[in-house]
N, C-alpha and C. Protein backbone atom coordinates (compact mmCIF):
# COMPACT_ATOMS: atom_id res chain seq x y z
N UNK A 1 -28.15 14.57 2.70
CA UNK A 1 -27.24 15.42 3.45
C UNK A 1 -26.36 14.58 4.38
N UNK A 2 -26.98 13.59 5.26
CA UNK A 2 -26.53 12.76 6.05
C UNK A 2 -25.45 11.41 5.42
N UNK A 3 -25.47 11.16 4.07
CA UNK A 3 -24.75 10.85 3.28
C UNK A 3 -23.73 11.40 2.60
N UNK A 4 -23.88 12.82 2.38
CA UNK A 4 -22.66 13.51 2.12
C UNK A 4 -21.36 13.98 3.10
N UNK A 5 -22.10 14.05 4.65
CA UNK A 5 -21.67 14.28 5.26
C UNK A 5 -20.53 13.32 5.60
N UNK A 6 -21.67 11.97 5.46
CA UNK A 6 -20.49 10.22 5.78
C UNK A 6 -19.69 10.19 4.57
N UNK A 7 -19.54 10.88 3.49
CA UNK A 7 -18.58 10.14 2.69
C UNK A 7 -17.36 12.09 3.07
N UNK A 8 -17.99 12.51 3.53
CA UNK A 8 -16.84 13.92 3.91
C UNK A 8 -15.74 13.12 4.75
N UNK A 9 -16.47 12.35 5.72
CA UNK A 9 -15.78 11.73 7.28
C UNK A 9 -15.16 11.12 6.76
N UNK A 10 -15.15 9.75 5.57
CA UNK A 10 -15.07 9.02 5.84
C UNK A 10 -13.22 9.08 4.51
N UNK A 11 -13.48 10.85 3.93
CA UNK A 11 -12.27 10.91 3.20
C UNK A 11 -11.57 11.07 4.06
N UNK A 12 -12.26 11.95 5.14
CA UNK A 12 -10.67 12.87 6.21
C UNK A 12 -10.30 11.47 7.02
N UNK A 13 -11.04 10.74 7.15
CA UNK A 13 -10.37 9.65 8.33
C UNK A 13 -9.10 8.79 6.96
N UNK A 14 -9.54 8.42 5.51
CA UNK A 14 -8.89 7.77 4.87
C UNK A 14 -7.35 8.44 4.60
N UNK A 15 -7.44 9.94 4.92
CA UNK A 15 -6.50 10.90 4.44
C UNK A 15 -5.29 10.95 5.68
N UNK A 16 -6.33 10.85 6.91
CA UNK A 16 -5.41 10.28 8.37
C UNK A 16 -4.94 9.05 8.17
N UNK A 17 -5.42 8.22 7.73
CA UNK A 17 -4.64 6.47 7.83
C UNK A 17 -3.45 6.53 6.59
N UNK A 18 -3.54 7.14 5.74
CA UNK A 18 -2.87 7.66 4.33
C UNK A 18 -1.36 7.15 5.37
N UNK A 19 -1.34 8.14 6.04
CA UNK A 19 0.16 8.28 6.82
C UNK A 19 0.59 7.78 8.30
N UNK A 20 -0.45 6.64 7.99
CA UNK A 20 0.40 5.60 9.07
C UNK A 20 1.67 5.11 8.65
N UNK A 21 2.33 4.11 9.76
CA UNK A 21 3.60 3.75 9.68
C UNK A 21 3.68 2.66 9.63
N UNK A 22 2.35 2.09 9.79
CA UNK A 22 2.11 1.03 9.04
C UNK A 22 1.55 0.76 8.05
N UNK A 23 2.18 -0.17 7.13
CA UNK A 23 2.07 -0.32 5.98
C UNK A 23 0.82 -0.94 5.18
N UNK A 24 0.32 -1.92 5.80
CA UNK A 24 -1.03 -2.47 5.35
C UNK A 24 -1.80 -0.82 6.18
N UNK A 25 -2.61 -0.58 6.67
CA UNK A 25 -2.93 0.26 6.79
C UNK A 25 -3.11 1.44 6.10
N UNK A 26 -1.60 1.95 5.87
CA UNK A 26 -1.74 3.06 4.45
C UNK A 26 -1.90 2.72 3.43
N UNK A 27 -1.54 1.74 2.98
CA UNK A 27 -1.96 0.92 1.41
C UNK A 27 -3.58 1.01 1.25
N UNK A 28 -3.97 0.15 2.29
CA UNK A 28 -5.31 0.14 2.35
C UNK A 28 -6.11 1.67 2.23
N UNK A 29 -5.78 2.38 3.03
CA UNK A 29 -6.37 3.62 2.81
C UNK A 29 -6.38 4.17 1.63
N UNK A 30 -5.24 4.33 1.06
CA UNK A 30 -4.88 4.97 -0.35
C UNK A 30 -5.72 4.68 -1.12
N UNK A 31 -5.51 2.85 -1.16
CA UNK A 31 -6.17 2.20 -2.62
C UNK A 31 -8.10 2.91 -1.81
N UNK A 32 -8.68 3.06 -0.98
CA UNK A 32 -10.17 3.18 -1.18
C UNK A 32 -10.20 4.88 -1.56
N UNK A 33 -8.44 5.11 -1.42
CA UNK A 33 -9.08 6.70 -1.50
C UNK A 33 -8.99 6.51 -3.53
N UNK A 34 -8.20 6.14 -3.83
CA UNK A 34 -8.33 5.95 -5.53
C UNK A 34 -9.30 5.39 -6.21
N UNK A 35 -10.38 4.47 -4.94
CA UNK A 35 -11.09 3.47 -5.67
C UNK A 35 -12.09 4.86 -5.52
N UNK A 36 -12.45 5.85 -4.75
CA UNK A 36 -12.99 6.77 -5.07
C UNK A 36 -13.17 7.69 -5.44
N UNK A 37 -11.90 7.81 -6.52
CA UNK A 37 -11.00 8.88 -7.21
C UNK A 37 -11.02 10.10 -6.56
N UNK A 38 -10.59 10.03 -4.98
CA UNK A 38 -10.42 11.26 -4.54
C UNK A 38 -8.97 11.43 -4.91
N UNK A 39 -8.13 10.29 -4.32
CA UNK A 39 -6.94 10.71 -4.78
C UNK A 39 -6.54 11.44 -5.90
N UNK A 40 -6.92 10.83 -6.72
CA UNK A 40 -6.38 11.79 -7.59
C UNK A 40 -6.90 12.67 -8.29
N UNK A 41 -8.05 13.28 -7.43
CA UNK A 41 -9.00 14.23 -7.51
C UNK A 41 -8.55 15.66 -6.08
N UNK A 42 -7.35 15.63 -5.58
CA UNK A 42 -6.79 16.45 -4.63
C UNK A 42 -7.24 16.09 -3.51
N UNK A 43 -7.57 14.92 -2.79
CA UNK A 43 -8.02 14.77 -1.39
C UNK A 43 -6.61 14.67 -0.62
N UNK A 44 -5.45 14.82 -1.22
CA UNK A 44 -4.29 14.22 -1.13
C UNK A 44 -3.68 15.81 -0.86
N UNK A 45 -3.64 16.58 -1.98
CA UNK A 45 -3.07 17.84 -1.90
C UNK A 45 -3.27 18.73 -0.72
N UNK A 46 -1.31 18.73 -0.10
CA UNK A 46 -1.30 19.90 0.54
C UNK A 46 -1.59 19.00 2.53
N UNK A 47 -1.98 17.52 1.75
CA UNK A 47 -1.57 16.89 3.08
C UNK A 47 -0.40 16.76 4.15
N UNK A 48 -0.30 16.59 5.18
CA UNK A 48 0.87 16.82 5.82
C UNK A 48 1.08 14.98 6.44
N UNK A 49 1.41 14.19 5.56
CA UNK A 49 1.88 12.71 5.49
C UNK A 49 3.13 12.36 5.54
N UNK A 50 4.05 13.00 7.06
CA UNK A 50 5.10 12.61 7.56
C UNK A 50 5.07 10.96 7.95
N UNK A 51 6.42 10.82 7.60
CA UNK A 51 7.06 8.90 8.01
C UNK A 51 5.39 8.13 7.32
N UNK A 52 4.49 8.20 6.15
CA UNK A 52 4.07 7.55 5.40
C UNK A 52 4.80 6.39 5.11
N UNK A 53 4.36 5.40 5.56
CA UNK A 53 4.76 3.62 4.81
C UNK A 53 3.86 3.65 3.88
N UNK A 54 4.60 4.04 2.61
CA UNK A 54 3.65 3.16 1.00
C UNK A 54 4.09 2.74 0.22
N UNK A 55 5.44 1.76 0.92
CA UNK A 55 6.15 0.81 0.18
C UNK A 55 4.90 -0.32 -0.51
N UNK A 56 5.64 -0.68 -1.48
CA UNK A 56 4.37 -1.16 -2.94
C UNK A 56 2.97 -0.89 -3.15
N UNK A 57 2.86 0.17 -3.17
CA UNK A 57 2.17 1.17 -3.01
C UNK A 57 1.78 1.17 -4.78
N UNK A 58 -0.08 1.06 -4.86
CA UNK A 58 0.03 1.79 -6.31
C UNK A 58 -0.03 2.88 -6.24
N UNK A 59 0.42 4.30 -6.72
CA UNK A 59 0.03 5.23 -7.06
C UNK A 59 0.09 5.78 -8.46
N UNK A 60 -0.41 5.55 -9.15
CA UNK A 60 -0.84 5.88 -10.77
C UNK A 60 -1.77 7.09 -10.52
N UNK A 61 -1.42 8.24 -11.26
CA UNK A 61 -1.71 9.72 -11.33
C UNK A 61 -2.59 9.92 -9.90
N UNK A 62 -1.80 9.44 -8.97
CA UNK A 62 -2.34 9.96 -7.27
C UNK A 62 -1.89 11.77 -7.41
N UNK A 63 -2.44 12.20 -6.82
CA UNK A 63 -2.30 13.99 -7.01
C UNK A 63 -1.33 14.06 -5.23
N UNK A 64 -0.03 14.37 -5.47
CA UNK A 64 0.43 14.39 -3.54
C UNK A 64 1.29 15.81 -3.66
N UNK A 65 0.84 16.66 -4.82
CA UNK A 65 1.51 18.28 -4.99
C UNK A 65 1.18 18.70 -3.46
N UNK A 66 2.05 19.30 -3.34
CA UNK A 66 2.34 20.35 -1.97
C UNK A 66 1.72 19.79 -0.55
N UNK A 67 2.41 18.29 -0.73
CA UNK A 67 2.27 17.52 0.28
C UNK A 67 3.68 18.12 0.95
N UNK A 68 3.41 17.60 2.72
CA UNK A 68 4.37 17.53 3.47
C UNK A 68 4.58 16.12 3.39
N UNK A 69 5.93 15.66 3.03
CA UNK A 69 5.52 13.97 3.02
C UNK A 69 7.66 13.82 3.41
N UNK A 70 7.70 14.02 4.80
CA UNK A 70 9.27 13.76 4.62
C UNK A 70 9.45 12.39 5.82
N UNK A 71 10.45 12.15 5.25
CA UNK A 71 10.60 10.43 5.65
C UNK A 71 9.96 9.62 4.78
N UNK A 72 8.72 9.39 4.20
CA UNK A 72 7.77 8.97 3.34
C UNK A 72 8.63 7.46 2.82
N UNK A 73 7.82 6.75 2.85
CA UNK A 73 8.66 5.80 2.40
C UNK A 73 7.80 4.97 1.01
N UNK A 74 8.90 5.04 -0.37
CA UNK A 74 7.85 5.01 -1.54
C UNK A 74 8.50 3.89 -2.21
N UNK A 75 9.67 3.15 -0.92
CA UNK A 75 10.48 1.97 -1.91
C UNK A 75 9.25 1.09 -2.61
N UNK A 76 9.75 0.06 -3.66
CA UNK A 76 9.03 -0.59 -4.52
C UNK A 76 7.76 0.08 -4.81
N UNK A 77 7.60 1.44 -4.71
CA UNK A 77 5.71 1.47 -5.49
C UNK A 77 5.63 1.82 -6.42
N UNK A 78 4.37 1.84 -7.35
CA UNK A 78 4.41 2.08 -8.78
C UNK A 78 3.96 3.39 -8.47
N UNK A 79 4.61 4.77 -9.22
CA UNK A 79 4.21 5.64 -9.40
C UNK A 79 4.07 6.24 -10.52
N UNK A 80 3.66 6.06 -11.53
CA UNK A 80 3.45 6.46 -12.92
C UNK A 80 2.75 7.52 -13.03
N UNK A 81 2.68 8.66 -13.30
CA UNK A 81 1.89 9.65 -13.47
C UNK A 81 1.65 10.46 -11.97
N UNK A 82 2.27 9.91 -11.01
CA UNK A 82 1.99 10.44 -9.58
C UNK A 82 2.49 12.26 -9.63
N UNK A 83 1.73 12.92 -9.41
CA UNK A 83 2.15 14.67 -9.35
C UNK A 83 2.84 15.04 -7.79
N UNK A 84 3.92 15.63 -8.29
CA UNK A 84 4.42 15.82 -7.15
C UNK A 84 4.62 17.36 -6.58
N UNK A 85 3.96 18.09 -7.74
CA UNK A 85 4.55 19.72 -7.55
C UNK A 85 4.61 20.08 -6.06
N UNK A 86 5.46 20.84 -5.68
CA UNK A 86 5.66 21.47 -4.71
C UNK A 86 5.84 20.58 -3.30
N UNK A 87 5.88 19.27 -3.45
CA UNK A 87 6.13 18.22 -2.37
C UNK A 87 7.46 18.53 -1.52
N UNK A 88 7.32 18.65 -0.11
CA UNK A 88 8.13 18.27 0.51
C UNK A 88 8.91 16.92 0.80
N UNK A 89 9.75 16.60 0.70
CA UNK A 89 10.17 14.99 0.45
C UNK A 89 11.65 14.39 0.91
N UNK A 90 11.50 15.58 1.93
CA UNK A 90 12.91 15.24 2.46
C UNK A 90 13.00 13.99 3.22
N UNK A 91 14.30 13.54 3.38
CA UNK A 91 14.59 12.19 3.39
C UNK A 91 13.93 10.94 3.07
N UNK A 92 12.64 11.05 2.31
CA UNK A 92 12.12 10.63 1.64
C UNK A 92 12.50 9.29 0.76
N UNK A 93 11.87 7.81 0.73
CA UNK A 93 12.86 6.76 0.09
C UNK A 93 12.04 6.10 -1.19
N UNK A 94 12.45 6.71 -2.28
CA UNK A 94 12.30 6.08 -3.79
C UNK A 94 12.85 4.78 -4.02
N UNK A 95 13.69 4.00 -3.38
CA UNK A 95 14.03 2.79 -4.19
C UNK A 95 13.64 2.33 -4.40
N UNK A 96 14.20 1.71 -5.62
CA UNK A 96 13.31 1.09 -6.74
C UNK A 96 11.80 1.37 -7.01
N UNK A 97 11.29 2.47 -6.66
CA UNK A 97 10.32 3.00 -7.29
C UNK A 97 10.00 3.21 -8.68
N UNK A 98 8.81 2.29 -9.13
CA UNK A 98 8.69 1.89 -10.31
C UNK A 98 7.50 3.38 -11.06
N UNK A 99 8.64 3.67 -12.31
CA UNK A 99 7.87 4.36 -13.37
C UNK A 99 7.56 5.69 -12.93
N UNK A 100 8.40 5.97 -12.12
CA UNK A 100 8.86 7.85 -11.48
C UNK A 100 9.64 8.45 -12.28
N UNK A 101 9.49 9.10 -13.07
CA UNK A 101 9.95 10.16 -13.92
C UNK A 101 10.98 10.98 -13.16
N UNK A 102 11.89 11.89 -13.90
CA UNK A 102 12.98 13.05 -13.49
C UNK A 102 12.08 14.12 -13.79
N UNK A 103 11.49 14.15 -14.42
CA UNK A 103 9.87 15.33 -14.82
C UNK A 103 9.38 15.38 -13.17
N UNK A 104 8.71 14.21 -12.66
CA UNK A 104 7.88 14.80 -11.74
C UNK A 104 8.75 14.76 -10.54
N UNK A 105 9.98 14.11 -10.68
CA UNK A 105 10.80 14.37 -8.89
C UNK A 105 11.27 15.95 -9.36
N UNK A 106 11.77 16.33 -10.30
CA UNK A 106 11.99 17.92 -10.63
C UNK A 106 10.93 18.75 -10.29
N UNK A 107 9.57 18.67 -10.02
CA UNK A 107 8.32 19.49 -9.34
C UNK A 107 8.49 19.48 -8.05
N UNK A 108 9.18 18.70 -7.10
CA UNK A 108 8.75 18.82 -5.80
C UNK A 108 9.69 20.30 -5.78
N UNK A 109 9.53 20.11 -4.06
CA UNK A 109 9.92 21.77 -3.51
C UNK A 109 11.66 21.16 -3.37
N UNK A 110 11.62 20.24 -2.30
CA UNK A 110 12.45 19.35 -1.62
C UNK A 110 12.70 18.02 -1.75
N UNK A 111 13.89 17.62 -1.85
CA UNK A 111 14.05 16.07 -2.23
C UNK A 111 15.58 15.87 -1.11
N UNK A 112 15.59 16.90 -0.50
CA UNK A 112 17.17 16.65 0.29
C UNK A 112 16.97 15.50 1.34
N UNK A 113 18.18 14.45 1.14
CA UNK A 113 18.28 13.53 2.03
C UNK A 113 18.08 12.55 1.43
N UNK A 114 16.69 12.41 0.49
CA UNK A 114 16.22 11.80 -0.53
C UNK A 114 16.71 10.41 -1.02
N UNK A 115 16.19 9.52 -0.85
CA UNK A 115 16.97 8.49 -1.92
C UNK A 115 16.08 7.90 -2.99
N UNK A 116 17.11 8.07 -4.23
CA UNK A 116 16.59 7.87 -5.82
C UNK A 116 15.84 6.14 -5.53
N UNK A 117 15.08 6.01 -6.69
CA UNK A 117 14.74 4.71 -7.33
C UNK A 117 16.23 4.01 -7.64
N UNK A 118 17.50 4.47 -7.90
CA UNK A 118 18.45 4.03 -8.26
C UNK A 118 19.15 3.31 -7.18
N UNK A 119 18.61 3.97 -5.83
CA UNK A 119 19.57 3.46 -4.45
C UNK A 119 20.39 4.89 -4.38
N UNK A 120 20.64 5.77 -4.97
CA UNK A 120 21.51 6.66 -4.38
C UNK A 120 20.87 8.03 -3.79
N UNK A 121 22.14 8.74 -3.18
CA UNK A 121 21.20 9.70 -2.36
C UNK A 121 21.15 11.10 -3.27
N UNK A 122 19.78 11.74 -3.20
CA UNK A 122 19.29 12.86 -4.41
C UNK A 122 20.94 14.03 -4.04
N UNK A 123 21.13 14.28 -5.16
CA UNK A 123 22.78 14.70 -5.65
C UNK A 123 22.27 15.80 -5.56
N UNK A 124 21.01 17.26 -5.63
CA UNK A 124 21.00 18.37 -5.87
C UNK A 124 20.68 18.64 -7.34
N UNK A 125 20.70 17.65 -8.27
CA UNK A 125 20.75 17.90 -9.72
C UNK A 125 19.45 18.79 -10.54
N UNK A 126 18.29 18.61 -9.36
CA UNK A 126 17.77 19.66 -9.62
C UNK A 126 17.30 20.80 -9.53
N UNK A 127 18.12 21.22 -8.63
CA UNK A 127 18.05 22.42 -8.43
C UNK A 127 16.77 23.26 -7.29
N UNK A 128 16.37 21.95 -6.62
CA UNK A 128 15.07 22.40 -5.80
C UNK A 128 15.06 23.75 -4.99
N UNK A 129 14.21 25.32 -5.45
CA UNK A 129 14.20 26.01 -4.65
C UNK A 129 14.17 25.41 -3.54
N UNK A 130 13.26 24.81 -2.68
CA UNK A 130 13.43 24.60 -1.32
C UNK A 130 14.44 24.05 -0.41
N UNK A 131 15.37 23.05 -1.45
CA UNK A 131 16.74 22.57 -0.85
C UNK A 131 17.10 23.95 -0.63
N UNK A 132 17.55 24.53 -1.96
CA UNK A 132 18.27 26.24 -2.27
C UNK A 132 18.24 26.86 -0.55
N UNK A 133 16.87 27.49 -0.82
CA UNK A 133 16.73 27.77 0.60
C UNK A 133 17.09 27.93 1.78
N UNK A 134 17.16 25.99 2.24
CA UNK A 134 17.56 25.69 3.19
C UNK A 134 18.48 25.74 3.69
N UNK A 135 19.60 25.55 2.09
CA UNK A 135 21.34 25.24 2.34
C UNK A 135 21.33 27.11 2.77
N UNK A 136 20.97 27.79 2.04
CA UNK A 136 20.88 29.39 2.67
C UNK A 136 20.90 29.79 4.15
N UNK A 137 20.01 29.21 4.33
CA UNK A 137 18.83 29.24 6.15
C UNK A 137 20.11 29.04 6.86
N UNK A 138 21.01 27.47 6.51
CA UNK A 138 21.88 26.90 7.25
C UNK A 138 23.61 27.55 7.10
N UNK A 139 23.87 28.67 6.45
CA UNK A 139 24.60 29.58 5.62
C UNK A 139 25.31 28.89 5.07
N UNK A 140 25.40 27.43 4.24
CA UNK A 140 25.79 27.26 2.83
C UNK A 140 25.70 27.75 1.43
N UNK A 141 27.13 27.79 0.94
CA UNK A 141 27.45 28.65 -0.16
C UNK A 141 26.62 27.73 -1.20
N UNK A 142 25.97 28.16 -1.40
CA UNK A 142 24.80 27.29 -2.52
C UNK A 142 25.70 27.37 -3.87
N UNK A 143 26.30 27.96 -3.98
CA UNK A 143 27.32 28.38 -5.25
C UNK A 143 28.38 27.95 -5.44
N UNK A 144 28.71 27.62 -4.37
CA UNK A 144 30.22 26.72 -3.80
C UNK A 144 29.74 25.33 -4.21
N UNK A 145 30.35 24.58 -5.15
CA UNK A 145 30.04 23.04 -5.37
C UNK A 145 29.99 22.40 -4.15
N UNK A 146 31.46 22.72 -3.45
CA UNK A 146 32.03 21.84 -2.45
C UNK A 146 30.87 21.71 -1.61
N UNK A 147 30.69 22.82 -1.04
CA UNK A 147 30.11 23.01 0.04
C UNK A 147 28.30 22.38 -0.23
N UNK A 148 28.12 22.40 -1.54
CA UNK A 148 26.65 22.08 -1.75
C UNK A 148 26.77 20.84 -1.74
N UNK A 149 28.07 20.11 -1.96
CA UNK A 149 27.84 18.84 -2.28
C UNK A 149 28.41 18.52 -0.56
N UNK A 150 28.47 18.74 0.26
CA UNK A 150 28.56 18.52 1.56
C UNK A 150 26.82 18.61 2.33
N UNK A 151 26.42 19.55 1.75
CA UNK A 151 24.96 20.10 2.11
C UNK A 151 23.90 18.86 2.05
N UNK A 152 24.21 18.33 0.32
CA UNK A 152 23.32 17.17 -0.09
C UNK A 152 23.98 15.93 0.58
N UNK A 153 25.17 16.30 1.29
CA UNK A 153 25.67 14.68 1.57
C UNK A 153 26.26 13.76 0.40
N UNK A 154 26.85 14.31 -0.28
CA UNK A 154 27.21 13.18 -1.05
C UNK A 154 28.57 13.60 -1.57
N UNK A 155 29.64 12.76 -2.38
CA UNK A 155 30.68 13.20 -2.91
C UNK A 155 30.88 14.26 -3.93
N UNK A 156 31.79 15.24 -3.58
CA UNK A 156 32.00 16.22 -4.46
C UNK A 156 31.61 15.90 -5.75
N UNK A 157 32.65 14.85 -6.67
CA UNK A 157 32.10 14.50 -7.93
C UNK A 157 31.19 13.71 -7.94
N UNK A 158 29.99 12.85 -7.27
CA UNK A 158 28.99 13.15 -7.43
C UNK A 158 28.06 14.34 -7.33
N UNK A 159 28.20 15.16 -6.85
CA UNK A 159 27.23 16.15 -6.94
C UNK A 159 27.50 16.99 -8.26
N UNK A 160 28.80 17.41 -9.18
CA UNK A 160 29.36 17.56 -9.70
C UNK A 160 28.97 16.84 -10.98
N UNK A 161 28.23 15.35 -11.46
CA UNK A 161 28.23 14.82 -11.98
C UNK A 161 26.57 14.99 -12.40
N UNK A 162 25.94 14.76 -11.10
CA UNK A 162 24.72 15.12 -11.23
C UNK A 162 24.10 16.67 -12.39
N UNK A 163 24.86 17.62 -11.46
CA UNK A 163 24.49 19.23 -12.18
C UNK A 163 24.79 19.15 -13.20
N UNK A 164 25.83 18.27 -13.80
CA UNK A 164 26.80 18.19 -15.22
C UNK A 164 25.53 17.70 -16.08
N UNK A 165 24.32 16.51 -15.80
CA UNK A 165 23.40 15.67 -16.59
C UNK A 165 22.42 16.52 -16.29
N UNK A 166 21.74 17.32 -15.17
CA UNK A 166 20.89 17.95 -15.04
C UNK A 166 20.84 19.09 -16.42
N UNK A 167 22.08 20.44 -16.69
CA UNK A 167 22.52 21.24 -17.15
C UNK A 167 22.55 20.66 -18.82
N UNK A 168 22.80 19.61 -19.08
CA UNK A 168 22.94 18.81 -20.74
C UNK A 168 21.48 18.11 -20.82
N UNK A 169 20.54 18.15 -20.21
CA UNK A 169 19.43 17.68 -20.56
C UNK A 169 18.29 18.26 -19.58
N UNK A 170 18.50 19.50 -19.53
CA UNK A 170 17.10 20.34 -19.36
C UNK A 170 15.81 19.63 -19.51
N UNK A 171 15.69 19.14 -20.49
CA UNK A 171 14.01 18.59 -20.88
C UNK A 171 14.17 17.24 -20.37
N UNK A 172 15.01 17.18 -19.29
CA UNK A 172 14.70 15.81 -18.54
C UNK A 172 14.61 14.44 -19.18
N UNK A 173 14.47 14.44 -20.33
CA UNK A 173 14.41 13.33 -21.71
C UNK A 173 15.36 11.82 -21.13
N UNK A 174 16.26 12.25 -20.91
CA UNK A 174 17.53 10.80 -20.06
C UNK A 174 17.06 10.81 -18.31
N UNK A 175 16.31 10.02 -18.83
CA UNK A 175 15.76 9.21 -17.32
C UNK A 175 16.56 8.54 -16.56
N UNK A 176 17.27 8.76 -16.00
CA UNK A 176 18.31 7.40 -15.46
C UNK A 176 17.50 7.09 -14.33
N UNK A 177 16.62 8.17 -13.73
CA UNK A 177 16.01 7.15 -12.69
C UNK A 177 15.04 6.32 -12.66
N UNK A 178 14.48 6.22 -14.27
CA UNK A 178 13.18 5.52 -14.16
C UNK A 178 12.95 4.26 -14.28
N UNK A 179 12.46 3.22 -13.72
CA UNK A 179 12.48 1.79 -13.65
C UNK A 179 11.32 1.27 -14.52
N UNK A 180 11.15 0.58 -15.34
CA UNK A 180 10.01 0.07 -16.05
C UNK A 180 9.43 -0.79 -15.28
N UNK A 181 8.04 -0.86 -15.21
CA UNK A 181 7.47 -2.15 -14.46
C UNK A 181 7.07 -2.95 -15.70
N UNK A 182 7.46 -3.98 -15.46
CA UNK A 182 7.10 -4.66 -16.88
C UNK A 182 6.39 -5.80 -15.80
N UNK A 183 4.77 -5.54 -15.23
CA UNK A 183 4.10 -5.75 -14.72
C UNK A 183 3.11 -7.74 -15.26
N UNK A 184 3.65 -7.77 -16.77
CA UNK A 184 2.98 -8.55 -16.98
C UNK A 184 4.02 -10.21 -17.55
N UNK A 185 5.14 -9.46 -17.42
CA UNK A 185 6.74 -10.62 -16.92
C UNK A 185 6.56 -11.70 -16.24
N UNK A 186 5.37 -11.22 -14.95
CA UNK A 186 5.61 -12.71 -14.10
C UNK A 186 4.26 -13.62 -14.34
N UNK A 187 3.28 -13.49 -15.34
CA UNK A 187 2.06 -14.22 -16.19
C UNK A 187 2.75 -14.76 -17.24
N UNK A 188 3.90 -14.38 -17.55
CA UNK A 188 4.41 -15.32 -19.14
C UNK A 188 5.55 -16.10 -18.72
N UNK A 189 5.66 -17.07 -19.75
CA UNK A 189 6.83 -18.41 -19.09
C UNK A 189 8.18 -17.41 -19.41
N UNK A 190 9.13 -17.43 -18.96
CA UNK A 190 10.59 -16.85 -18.64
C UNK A 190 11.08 -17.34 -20.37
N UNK A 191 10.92 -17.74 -21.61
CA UNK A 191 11.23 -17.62 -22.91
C UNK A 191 11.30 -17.20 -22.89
N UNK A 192 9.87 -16.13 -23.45
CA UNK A 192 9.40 -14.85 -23.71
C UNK A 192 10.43 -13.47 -23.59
């Protein structure tokens, strides 16, 4: 009993360090929460992991659905299989975030402010009820390009450009944001 109890403590304290702002710190936490497959067993879900540092960060099928996670910072980490349903993720920073799908950034709630794995800032392209919402809350014409593409911050024809690739590839299939980690590049001589 007294053992179940220490490994209860010892998730909620790993789930608090999760979203420090410092970076060794949250790394560290993460990786013991995966080495005990809570992560990606929901110890994660529905956390509230504002300004998170988990730059190079592994997260391979980490479960962070209907996380609060805005500011979050996810430059350089591997996220392959990471679930994001219903994530809050505003201003949130993907660059160069390795092996993030348009599948799972299309599950969160929110991505406004957002910046892609690409370096640019999230265009609206998918349509996030919770952006929707907000631009509402704030009385933007969600319907009005102009005005949405003022909402997301970015140039008319970018935002314009975005909805245009979103709308021609529904099944998400053209990844433009996804980065390959070709993880095993820096073990072989540069021939190769």
């Amino acid at each position: 009993m007294i053992k179940r109890r220490d490994r209860s403590e010892l998730k909620k304290q790993l789930v608090r360090e999760v979203k420090s702002k410092d970076n060794a710190i949250a790394v560290r936490a993460l990786q013991e929460l995966i080495t005990q497959k809570w992560a990606q067993n929901g110890a994660l879900r529905g956390a509230h992991l504002l300004f998170a540092n988990l730059q190079n960060a592994y997260l391979r099928d980490v479960d962070l659905s209907y996380t609060w996670m805005r500011e979050a910072n996810f430059e350089e980490a591997f996220m392959n299989g990471t679930k994001l349903k219903g994530a809050v993720l505003v201003g949130a920073n993907f660059k160069n975030a390795k092996e993030l799908t348009s599948k799972a950034l299309s599950e969160a709630k929110m991505l406004l402010a957002a910046t892609m794995p690409n370096g640019m800032r999230y265009d609206g392209r998918f349509n996030l009820d919770g952006d929707i919402q907000m631009g509402k809350k704030r009385g933007v014409d969600m319907m009005d390009s102009e005005s949405a593409a003022r909402f997301y911050g970015v140039p008319h024809d970018v935002y314009l450009e975005g909805t245009k690739k979103q709308n021609s590839a529904n099944d998400l299939s053209s990844d433009e944001f996804y980065i390959k980690d070709d993880w095993l590049k820096k073990y072989l001589p540069s021939s190769l």
